[in-house]
N, C-alpha and C. Protein backbone atom coordinates (compact mmCIF):
# COMPACT_ATOMS: atom_id res chain seq x y z
N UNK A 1 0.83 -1.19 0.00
CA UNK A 1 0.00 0.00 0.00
C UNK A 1 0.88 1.25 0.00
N UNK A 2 1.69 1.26 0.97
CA UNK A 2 2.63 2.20 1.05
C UNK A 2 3.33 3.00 -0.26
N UNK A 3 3.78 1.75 -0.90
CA UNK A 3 4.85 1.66 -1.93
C UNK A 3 3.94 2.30 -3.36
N UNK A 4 2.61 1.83 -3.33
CA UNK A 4 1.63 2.23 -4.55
C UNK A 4 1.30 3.65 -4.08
N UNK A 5 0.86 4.29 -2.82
CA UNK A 5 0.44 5.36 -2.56
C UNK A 5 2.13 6.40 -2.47
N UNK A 6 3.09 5.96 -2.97
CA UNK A 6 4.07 6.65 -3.30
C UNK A 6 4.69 7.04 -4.93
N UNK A 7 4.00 5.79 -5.54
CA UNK A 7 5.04 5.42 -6.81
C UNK A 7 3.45 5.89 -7.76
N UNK A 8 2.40 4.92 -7.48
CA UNK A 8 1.21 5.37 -8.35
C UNK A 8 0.14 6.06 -7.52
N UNK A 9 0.03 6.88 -6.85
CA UNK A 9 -1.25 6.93 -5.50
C UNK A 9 -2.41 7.21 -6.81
N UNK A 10 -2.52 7.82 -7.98
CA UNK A 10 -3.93 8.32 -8.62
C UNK A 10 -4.67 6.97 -8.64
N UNK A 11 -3.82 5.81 -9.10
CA UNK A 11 -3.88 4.62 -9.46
C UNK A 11 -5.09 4.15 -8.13
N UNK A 12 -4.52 3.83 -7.48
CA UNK A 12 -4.96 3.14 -5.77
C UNK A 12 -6.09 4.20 -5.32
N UNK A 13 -6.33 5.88 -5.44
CA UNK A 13 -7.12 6.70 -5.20
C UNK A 13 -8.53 6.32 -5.57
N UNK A 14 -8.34 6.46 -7.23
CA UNK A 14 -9.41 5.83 -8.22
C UNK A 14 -10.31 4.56 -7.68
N UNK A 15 -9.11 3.54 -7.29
CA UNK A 15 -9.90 1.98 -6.77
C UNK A 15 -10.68 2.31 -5.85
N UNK A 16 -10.36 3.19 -5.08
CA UNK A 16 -11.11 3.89 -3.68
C UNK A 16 -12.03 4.68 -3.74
N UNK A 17 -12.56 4.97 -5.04
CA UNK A 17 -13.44 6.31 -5.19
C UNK A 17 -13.16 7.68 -4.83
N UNK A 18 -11.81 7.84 -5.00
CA UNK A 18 -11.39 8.84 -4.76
C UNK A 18 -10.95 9.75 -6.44
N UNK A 19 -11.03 11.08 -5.81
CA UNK A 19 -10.56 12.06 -6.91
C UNK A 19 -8.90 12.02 -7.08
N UNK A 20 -8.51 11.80 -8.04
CA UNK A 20 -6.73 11.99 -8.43
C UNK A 20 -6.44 13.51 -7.83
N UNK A 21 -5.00 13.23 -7.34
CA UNK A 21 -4.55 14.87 -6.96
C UNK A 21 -3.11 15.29 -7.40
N UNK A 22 -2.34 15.82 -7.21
CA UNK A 22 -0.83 16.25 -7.57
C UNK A 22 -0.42 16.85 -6.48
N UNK A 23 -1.07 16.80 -5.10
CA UNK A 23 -0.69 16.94 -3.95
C UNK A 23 0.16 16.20 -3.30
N UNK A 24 1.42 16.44 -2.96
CA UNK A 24 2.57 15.57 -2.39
C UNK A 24 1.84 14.77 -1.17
N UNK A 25 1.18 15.53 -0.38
CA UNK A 25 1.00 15.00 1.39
C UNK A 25 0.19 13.66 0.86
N UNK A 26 -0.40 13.03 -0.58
CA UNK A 26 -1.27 11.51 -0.61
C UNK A 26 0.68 10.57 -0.83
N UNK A 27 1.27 11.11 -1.52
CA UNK A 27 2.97 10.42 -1.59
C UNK A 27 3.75 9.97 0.07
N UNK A 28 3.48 11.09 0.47
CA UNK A 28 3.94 11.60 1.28
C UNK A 28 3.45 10.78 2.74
N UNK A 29 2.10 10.62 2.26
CA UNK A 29 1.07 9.06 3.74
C UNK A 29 1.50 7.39 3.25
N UNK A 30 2.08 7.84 1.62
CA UNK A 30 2.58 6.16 1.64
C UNK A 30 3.86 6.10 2.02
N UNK A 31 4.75 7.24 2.37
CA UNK A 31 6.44 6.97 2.54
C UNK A 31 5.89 6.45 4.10
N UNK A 32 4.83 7.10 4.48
CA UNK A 32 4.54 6.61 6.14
C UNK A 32 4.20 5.58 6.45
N UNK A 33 3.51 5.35 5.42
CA UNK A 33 2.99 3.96 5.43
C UNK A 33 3.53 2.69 5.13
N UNK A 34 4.32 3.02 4.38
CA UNK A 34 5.99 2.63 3.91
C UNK A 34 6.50 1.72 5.02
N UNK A 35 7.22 3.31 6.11
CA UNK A 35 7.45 3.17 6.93
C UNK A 35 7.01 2.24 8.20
N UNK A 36 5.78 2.63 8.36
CA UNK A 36 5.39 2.01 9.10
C UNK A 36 5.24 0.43 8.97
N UNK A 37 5.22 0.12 8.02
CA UNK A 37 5.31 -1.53 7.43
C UNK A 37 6.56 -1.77 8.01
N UNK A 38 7.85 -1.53 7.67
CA UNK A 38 9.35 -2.03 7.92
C UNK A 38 9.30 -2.37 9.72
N UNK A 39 8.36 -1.55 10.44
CA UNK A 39 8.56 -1.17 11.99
C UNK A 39 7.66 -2.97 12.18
N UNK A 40 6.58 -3.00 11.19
CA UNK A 40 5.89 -4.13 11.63
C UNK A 40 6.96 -5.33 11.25
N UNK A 41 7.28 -5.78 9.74
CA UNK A 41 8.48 -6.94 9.58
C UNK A 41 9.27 -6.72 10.62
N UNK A 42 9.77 -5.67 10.99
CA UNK A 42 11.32 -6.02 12.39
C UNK A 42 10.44 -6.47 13.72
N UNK A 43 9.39 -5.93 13.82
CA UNK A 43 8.89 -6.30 15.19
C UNK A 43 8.62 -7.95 14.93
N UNK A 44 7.81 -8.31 14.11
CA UNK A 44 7.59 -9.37 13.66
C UNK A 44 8.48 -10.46 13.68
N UNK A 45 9.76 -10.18 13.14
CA UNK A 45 10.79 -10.54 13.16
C UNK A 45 11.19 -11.45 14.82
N UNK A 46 11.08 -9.78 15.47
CA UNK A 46 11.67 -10.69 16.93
C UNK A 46 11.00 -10.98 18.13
N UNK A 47 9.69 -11.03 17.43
CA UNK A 47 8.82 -11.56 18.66
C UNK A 47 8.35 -10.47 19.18
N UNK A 48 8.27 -9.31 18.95
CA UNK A 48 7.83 -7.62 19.56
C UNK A 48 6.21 -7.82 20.04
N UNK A 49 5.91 -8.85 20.97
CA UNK A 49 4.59 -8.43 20.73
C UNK A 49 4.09 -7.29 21.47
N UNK A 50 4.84 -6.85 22.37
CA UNK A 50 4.43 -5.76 22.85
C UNK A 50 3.82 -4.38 21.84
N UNK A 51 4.55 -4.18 20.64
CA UNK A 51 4.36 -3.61 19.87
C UNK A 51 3.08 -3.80 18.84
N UNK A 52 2.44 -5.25 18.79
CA UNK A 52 1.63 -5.67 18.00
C UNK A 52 0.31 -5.54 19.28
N UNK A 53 0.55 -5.61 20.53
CA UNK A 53 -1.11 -5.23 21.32
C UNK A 53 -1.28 -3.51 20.92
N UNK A 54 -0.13 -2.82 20.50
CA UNK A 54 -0.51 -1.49 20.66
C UNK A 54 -0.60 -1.12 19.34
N UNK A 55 -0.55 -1.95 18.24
CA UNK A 55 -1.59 -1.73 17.27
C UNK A 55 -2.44 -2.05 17.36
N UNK A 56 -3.32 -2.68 18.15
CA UNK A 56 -4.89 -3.19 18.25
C UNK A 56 -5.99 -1.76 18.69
N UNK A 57 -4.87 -0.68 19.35
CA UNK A 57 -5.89 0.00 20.08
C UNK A 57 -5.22 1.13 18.81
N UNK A 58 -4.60 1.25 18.20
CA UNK A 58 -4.44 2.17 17.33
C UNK A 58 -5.02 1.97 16.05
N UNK A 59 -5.24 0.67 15.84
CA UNK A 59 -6.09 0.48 14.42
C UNK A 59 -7.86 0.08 14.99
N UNK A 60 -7.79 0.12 16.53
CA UNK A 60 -9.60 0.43 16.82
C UNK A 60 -9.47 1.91 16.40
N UNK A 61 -8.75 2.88 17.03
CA UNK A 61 -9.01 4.35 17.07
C UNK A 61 -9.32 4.14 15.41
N UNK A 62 -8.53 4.24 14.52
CA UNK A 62 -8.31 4.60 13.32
C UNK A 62 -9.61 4.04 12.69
N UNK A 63 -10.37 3.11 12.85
CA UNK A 63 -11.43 2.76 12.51
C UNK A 63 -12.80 3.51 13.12
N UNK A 64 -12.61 4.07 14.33
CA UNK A 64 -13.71 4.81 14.71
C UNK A 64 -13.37 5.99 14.05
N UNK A 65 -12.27 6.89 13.97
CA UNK A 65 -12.08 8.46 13.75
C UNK A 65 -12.56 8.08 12.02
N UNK A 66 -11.88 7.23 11.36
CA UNK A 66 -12.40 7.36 9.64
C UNK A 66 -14.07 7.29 9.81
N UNK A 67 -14.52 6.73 10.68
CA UNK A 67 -15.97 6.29 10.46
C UNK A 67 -16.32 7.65 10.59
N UNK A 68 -16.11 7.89 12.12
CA UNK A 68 -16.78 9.95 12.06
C UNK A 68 -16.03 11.16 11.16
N UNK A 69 -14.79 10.75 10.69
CA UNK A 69 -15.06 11.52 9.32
C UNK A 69 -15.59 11.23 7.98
N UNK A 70 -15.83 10.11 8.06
CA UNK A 70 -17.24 9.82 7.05
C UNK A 70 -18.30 10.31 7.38
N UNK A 71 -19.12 10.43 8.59
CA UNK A 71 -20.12 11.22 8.91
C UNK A 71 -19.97 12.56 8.98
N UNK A 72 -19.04 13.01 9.90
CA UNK A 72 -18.82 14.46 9.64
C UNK A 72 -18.51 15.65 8.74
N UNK A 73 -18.00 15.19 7.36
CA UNK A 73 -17.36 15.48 6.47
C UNK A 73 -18.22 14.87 5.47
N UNK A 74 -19.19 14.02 5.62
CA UNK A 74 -19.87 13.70 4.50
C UNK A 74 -18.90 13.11 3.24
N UNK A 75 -18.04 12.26 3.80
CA UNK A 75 -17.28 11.78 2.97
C UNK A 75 -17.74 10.87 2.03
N UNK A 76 -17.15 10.28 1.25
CA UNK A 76 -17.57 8.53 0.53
C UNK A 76 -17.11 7.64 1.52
N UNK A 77 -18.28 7.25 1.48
CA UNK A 77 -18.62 5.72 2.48
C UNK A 77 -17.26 4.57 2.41
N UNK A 78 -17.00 5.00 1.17
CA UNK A 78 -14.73 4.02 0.95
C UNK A 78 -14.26 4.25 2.09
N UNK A 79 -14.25 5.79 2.76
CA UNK A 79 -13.24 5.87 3.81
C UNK A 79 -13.62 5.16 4.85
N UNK A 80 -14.32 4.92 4.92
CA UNK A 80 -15.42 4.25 6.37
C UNK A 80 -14.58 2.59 6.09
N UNK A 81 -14.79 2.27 5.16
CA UNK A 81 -14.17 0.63 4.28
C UNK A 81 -12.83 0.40 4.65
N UNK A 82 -11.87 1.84 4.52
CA UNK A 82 -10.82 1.70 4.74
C UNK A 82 -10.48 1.71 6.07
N UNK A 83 -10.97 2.27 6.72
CA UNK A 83 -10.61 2.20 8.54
C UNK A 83 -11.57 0.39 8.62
N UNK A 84 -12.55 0.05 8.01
CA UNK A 84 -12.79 -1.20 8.55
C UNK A 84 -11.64 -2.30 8.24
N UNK A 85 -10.75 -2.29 7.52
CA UNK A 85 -10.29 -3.06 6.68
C UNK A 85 -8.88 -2.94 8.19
N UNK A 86 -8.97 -1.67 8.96
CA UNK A 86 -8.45 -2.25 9.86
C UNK A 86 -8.89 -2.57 11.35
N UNK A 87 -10.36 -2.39 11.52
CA UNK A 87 -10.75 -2.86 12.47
C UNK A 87 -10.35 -4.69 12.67
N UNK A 88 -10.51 -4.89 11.02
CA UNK A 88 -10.23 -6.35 10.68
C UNK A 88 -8.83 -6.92 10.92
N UNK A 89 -8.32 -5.78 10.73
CA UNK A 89 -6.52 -6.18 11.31
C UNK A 89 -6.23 -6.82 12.34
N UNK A 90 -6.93 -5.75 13.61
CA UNK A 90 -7.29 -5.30 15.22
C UNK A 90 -7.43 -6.65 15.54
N UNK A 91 -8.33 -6.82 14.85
CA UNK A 91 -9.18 -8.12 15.74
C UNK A 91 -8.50 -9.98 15.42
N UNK A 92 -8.04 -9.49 13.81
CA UNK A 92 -6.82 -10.16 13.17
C UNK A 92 -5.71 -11.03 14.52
N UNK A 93 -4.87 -9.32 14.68
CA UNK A 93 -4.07 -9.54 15.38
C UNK A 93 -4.24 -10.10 16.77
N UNK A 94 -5.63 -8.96 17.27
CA UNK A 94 -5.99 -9.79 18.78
C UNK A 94 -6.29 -11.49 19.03
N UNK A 95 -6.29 -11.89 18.46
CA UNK A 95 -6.99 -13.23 18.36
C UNK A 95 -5.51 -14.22 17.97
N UNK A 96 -4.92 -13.53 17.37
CA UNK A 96 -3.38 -14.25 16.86
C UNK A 96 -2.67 -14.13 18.20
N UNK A 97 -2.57 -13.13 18.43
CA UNK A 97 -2.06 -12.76 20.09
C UNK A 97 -2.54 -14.14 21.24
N UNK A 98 -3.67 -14.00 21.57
CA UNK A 98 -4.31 -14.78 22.47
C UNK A 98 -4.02 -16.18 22.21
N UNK A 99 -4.31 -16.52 21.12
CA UNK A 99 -3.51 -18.00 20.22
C UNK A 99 -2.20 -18.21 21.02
N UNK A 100 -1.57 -17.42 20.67
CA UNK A 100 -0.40 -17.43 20.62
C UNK A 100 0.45 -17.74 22.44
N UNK A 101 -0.51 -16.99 23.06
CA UNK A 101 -0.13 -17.08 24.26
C UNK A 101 -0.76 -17.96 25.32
N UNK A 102 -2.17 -18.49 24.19
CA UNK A 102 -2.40 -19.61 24.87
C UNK A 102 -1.36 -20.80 24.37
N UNK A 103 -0.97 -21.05 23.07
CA UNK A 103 0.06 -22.37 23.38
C UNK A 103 1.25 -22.19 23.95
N UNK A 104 1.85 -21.46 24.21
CA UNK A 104 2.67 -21.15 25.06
C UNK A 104 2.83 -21.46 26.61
N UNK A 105 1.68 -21.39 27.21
CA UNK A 105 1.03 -21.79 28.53
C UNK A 105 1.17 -22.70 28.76
C-alpha cells in the first residue's frame, strides 16, 4: 500500500473512489505507510509483541475516527471501508495474540 500510494497513488485513489490529486502529502502518507510496514516486519521478526497489542488499540481508534469523518465530512462511504479493513486487522491480530499465548502456557 505504502509503496503504490508513493510510486502510483492516482492509481490506488481511483480503486477507492477517490478524486486523483498532484498533492505531495497523498505520496507523502505512503512513505509513512511505507514506513510504518518495515517497523511491523522487524517487530515481527523478533517476537515484539508488545508492539503488535498497541496496534490493536491504534487500528480500533483509526477505525472509529475514519468512520466519524465519514459522517462528519460527509465523505464517501470508501473511507469508512478503509478504517474497517483495519478494524479487521485489530481483531486479526488480537486473536493471533491470544492464540499465541495460549500455546505457550
Amino acid at each position: 500500500m505504502g509503496m503504490a500510494l508513493m510510486i502510483i497513488p492516482n492509481i490506488l485513489l481511483e480503486l477507492f473512489g477517490f478524486s486523483p490529486t498532484k498533492e505531495i502529502w497523498i505520496r507523502m502518507l505512503g512513505l509513512f505507510t511505507f514506513t510504518t510496514g518495515i517497523y511491523y516486519f522487524y517487530s515481527s521478526a523478533n517476537n515484539q509483541n508488545a508492539f503488535f497489542k498497541a496496534t490493536i488499540v491504534g487500528r480500533i481508534f483509526f477505525f472509529i475516527v475514519t468512520s466519524v469523518f465519514t459522517i462528519l465530512f460527509h465523505q464517501s462511504p470508501m473511507l469508512a471501508l478503509i478504517g474497517s479493513v483495519d478494524l479487521l486487522g485489530a481483531s486479526w491480530t488480537y486473536f493471533t495474540l491470544k492464540k499465541t499465548s495460549n500455546e505457550s502456557n
